[in-house]
C-alpha atoms as a PDB file:
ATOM      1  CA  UNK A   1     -21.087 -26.527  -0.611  1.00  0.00           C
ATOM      2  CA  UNK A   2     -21.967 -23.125  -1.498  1.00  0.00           C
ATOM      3  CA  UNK A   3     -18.508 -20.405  -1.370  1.00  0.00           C
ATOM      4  CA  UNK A   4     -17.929 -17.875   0.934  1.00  0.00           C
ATOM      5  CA  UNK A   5     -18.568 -15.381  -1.598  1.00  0.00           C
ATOM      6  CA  UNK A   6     -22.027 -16.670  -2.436  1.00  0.00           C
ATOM      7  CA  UNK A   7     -22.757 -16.783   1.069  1.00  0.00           C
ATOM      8  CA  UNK A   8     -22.247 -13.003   1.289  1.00  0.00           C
ATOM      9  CA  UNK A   9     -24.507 -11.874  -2.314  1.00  0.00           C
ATOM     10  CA  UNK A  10     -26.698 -14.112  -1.000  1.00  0.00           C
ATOM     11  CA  UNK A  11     -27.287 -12.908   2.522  1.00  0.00           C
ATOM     12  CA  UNK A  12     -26.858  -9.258   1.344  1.00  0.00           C
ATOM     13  CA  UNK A  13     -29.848  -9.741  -1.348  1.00  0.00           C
ATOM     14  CA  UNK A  14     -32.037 -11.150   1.219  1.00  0.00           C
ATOM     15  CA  UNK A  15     -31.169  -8.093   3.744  1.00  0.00           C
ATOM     16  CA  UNK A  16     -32.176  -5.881   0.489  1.00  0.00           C
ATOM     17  CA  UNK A  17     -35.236  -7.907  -0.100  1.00  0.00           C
ATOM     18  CA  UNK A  18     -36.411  -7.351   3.600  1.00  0.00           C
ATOM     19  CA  UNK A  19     -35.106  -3.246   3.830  1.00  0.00           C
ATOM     20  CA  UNK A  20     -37.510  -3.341   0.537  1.00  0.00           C
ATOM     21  CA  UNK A  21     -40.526  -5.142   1.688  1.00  0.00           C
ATOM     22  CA  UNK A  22     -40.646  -3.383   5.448  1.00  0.00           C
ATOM     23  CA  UNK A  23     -40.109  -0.054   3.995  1.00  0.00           C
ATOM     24  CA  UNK A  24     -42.781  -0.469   1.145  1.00  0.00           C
ATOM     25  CA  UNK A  25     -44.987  -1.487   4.347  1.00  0.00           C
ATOM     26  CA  UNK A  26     -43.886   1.393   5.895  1.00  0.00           C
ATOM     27  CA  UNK A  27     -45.214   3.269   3.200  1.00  0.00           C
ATOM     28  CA  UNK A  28     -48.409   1.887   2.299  1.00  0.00           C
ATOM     29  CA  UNK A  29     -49.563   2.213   6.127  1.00  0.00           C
ATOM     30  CA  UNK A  30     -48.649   5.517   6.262  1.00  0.00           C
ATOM     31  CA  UNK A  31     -50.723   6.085   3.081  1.00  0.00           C
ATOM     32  CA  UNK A  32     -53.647   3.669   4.010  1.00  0.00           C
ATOM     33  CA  UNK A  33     -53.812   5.713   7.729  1.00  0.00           C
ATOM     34  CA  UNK A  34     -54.116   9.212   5.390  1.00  0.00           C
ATOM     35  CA  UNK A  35     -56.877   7.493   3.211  1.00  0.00           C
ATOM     36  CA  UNK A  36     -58.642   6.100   6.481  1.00  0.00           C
ATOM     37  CA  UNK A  37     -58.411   9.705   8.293  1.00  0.00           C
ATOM     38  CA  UNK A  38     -59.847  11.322   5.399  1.00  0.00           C
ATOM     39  CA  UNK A  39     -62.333   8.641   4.850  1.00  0.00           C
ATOM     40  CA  UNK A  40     -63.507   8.967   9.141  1.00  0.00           C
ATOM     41  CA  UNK A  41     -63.611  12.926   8.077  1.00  0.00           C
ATOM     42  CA  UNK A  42     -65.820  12.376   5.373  1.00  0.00           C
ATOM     43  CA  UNK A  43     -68.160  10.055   7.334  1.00  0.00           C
ATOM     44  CA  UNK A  44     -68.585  12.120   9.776  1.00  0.00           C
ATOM     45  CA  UNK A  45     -69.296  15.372   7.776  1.00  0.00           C
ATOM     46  CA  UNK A  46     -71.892  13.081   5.655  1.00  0.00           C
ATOM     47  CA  UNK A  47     -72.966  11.403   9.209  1.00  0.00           C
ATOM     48  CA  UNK A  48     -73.740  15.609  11.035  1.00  0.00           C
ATOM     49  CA  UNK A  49     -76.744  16.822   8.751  1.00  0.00           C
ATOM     50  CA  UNK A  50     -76.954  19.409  11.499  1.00  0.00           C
ATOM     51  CA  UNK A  51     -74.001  20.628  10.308  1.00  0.00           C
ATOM     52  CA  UNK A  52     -74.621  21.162   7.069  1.00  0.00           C
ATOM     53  CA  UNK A  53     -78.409  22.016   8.188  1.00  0.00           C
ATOM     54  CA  UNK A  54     -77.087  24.985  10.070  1.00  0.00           C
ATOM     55  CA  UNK A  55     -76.177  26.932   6.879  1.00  0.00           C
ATOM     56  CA  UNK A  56     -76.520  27.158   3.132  1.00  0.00           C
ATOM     57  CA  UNK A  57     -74.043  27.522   0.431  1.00  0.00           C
ATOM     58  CA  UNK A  58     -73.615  29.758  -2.812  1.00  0.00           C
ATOM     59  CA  UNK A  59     -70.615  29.506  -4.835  1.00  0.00           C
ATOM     60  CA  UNK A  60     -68.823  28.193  -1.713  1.00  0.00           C
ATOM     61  CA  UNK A  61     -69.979  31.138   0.465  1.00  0.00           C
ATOM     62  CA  UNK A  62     -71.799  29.481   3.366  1.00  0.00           C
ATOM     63  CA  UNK A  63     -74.235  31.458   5.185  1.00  0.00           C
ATOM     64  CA  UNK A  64     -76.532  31.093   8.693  1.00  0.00           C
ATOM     65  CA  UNK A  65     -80.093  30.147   8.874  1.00  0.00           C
ATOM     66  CA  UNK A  66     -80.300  31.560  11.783  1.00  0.00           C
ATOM     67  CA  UNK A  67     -78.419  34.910  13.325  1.00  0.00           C
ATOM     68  CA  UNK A  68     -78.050  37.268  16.332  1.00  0.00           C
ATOM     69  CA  UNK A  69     -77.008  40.678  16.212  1.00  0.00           C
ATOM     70  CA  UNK A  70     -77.442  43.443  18.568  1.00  0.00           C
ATOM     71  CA  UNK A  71     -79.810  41.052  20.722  1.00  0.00           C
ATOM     72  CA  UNK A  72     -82.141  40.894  17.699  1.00  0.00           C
ATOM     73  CA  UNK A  73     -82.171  37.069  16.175  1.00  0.00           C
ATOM     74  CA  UNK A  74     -83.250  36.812  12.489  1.00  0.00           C
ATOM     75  CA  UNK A  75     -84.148  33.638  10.149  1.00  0.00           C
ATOM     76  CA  UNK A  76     -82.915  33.453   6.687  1.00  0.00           C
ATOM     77  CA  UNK A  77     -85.844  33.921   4.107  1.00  0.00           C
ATOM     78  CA  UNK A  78     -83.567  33.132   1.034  1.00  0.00           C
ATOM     79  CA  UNK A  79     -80.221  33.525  -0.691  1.00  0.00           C
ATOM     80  CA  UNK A  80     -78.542  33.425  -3.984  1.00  0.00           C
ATOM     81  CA  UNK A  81     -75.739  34.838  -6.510  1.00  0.00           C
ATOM     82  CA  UNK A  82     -76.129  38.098  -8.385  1.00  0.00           C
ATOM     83  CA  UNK A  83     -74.645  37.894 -11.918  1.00  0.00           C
ATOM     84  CA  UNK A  84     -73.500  41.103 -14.025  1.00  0.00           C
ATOM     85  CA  UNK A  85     -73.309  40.173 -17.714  1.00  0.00           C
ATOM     86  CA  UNK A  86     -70.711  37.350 -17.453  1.00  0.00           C
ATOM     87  CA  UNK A  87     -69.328  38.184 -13.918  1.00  0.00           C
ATOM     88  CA  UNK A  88     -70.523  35.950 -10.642  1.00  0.00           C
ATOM     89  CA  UNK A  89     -70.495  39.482  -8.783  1.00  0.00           C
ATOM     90  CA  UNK A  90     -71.726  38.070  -4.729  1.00  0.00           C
ATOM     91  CA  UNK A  91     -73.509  36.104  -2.826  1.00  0.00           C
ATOM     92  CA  UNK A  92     -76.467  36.887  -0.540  1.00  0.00           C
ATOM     93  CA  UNK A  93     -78.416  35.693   1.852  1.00  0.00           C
ATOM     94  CA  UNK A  94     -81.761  37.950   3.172  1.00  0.00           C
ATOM     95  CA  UNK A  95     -83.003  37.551   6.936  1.00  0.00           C
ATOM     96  CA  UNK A  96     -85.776  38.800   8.485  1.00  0.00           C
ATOM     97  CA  UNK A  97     -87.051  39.013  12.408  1.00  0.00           C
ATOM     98  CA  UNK A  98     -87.536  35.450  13.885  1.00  0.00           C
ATOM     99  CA  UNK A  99     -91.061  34.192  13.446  1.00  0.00           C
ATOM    100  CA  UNK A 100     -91.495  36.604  10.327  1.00  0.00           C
ATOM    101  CA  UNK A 101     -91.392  33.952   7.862  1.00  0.00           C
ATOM    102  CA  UNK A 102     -93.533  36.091   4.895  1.00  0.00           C
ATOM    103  CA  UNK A 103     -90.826  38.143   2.670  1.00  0.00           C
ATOM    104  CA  UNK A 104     -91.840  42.029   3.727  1.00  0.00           C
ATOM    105  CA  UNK A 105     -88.468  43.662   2.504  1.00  0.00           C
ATOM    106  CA  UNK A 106     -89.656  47.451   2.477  1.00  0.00           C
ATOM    107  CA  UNK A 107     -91.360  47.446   6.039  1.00  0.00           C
ATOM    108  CA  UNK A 108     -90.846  48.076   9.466  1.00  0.00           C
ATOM    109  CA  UNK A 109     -89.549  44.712  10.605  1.00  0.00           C
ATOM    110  CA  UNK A 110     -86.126  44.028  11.452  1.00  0.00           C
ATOM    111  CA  UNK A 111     -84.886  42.545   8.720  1.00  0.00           C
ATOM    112  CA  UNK A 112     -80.526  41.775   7.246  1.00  0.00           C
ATOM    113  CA  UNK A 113     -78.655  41.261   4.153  1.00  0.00           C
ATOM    114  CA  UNK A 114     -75.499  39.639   4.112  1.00  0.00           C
ATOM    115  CA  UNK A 115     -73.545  39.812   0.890  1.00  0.00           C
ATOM    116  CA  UNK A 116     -70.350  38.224   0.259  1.00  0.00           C
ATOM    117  CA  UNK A 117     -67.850  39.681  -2.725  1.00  0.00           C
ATOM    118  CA  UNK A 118     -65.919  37.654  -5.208  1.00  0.00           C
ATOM    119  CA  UNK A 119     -64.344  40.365  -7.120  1.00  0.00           C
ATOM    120  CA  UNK A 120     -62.908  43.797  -5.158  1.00  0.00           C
ATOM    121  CA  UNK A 121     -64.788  47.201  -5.677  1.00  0.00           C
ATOM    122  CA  UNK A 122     -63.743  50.680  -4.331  1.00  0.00           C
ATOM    123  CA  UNK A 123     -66.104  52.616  -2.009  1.00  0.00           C
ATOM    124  CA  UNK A 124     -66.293  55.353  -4.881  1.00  0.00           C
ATOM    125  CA  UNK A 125     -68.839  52.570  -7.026  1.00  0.00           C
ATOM    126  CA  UNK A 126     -70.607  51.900  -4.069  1.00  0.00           C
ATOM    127  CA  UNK A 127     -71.420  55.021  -3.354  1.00  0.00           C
ATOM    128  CA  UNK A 128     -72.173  56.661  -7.323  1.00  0.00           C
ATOM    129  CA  UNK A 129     -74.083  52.900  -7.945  1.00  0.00           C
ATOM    130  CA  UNK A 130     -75.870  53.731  -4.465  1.00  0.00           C
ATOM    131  CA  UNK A 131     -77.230  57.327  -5.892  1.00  0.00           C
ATOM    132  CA  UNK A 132     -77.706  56.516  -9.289  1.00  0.00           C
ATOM    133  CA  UNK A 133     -79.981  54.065  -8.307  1.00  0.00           C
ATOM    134  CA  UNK A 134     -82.148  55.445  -5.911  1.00  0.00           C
ATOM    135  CA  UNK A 135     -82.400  58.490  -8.138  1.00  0.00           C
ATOM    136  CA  UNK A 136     -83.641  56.260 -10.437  1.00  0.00           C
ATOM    137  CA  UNK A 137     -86.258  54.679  -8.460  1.00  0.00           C
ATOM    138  CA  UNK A 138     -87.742  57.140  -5.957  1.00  0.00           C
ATOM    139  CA  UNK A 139     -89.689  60.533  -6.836  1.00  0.00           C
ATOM    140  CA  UNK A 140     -87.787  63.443  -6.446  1.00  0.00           C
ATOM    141  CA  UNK A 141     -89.485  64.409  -3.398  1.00  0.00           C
ATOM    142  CA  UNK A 142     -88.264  60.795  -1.573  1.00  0.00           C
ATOM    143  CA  UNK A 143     -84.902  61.230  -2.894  1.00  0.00           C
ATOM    144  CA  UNK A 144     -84.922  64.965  -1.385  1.00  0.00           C
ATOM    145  CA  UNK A 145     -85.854  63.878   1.704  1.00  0.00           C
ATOM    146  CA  UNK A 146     -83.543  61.059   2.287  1.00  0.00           C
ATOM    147  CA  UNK A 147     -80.468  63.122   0.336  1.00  0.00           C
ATOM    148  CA  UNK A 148     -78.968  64.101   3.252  1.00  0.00           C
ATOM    149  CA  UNK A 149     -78.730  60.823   5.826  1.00  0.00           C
ATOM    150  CA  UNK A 150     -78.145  58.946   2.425  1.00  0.00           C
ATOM    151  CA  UNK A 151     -74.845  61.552   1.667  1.00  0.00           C
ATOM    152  CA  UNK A 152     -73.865  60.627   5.083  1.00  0.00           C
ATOM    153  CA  UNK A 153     -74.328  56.523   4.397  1.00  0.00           C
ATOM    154  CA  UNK A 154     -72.530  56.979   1.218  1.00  0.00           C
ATOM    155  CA  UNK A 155     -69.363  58.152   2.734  1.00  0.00           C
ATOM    156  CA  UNK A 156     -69.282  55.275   5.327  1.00  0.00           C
ATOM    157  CA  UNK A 157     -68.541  52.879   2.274  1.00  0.00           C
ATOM    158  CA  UNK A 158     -65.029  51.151   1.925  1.00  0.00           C
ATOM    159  CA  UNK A 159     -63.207  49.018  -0.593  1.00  0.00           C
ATOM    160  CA  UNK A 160     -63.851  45.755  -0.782  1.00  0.00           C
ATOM    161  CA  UNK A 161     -61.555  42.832  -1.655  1.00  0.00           C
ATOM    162  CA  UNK A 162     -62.781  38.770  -2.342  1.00  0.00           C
ATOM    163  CA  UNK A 163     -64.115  37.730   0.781  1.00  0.00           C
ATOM    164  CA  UNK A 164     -65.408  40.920   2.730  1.00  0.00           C
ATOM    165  CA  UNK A 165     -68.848  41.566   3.611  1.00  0.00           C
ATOM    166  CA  UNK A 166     -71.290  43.694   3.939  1.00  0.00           C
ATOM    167  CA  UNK A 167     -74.113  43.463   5.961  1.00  0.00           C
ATOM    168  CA  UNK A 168     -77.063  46.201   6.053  1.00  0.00           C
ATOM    169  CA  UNK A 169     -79.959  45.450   8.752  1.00  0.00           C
ATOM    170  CA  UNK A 170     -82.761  47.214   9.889  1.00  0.00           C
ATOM    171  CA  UNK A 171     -83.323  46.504  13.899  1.00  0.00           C
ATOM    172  CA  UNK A 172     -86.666  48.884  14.076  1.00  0.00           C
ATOM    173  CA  UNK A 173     -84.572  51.759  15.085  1.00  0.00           C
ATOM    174  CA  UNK A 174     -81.600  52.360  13.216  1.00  0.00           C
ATOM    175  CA  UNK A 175     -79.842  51.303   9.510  1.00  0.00           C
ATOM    176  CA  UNK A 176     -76.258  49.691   9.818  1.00  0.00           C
ATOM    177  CA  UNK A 177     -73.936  49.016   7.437  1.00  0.00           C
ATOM    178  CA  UNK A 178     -71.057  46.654   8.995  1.00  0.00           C
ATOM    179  CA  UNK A 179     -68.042  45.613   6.680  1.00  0.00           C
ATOM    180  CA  UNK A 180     -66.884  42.251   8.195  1.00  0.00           C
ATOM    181  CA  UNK A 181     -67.791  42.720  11.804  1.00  0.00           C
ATOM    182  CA  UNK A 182     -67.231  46.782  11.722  1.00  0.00           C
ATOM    183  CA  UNK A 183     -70.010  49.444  12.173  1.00  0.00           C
ATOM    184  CA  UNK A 184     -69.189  51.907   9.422  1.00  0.00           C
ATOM    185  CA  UNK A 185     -72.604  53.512   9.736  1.00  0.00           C
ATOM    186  CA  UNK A 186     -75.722  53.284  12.277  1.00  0.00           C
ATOM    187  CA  UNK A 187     -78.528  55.428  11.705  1.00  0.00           C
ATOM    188  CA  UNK A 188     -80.762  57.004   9.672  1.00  0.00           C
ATOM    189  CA  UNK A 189     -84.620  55.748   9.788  1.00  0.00           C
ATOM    190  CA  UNK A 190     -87.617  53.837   8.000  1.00  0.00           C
ATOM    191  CA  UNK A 191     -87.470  55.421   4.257  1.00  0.00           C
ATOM    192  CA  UNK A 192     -83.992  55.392   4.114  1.00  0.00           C
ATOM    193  CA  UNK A 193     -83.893  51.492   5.319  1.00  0.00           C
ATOM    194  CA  UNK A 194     -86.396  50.935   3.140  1.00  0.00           C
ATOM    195  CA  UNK A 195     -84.551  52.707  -0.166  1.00  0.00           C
ATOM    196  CA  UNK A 196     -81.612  50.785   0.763  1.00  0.00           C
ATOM    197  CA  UNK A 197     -83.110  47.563   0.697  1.00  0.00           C
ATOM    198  CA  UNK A 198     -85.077  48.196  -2.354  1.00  0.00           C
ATOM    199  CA  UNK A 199     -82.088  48.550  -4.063  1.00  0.00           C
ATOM    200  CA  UNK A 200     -81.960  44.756  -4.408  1.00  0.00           C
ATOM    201  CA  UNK A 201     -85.547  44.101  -2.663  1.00  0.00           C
ATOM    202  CA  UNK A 202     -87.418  46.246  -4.363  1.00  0.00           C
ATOM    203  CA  UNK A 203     -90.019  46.609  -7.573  1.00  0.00           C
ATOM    204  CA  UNK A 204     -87.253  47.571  -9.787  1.00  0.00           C
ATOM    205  CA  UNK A 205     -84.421  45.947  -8.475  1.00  0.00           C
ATOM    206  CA  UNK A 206     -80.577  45.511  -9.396  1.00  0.00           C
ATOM    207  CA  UNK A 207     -81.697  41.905 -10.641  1.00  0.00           C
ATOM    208  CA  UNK A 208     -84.802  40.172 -10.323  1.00  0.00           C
ATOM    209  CA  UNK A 209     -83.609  36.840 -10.390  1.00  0.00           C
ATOM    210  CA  UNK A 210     -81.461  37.828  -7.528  1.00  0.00           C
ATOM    211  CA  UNK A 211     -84.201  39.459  -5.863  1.00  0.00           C
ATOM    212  CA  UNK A 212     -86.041  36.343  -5.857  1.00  0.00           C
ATOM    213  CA  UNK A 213     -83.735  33.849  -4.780  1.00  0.00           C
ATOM    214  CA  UNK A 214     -83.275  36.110  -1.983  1.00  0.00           C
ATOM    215  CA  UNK A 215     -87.028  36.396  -0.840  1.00  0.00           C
ATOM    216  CA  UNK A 216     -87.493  32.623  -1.519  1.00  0.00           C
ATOM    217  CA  UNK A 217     -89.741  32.585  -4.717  1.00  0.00           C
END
């Protein structure tokens, strides 16, 4: 007949054994529910292409295929990442009016770009990289003409940090330039919406390969 004693280890090892085993349950069903939730998420981002259908991704900066703004809806044409030297610099995405599905950048049609920063820039470089360029690509007579609404664009720019973005459209009537969700600027007309977008649009663009992401090619 076993002792007292042994009675007690005995029991008390068994009462370990079974704290042991229901707590190590415990613990795997808590794990196994987080690997089940995450596996039900998955499933049912992989099972909702209209989800993923809805918008398109560069460098993890999602973008609409389709958008309203100031009761004009536009349709995304084409979008991409513009590289400087070694630097991933933004992402863009180029609209134009819905049903205008044939890339006409430097026209009259309503028409949006939507460009998303990485890396933060003050409104100073905006606005000398704004003029240098357009000096550089109009005649002198354009650039006279369109000197004075573009001084008055120029000092609507801000500082940008990772994340912010711009968006420039052209409704038919009036340039904007909107820094995530704010008008900083709303005006101007046809040459100097079509200058701006030129600036990445245009025959001599900031970068071609970014110019043609951006208009589908």
């Amino acid at each position: 007949m076993p002792s007292l004693s042994n009675v007690f280890i005995t029991n008390a090892f068994i009462s370990r054994v079974f704290i042991s085993i229901v707590f190590i349950s415990n613990s795997l069903m808590r794990r196994m529910s987080r690997v089940a939730v995450w596996l039900v998420g998955g499933l049912l981002l992989l099972g909702s292409p209209m989800l993923w259908a809805q918008t398109v991704s560069e460098e993890g900066e999602r973008f609409e295929r389709t958008v309203e703004e100031n009761g004009q809806r536009y349709e995304l044409i084409g979008s991409g990442v513009f590289t400087y030297m070694i630097w991933t610099a933004y992402a863009g995405a180029y609209y134009q009016a819905e049903g205008e599905t044939d890339p006409q950048p430097q026209s009259d049609i309503p028409r949006r770009l939507e460009l998303a920063y990485f890396h933060g820039i003050e409104a100073e470089e905006f606005a000398d990289a704004t003029t240098e360029t357009l000096q550089d690509t109009l005649s002198g007579s354009d650039y006279s003409a369109l000197e004075r609404d573009l001084e008055a664009f120029n000092d609507s720019y801000r500082d940008v940090s990772p994340g912010d973005r711009y968006v420039l459209s052209w409704d038919g009537d009036d340039l904007r330039l909107v820094l995530n969700g704010e008008t900083l600027f709303e005006g101007g007309d046809a040459d100097l919406a079509n200058a701006m977008f030129g600036i990445w649009l245009g025959e001599e663009p900031l970068g071609e390969d970014f110019r043609d992401a951006l208009l589908g090619r």
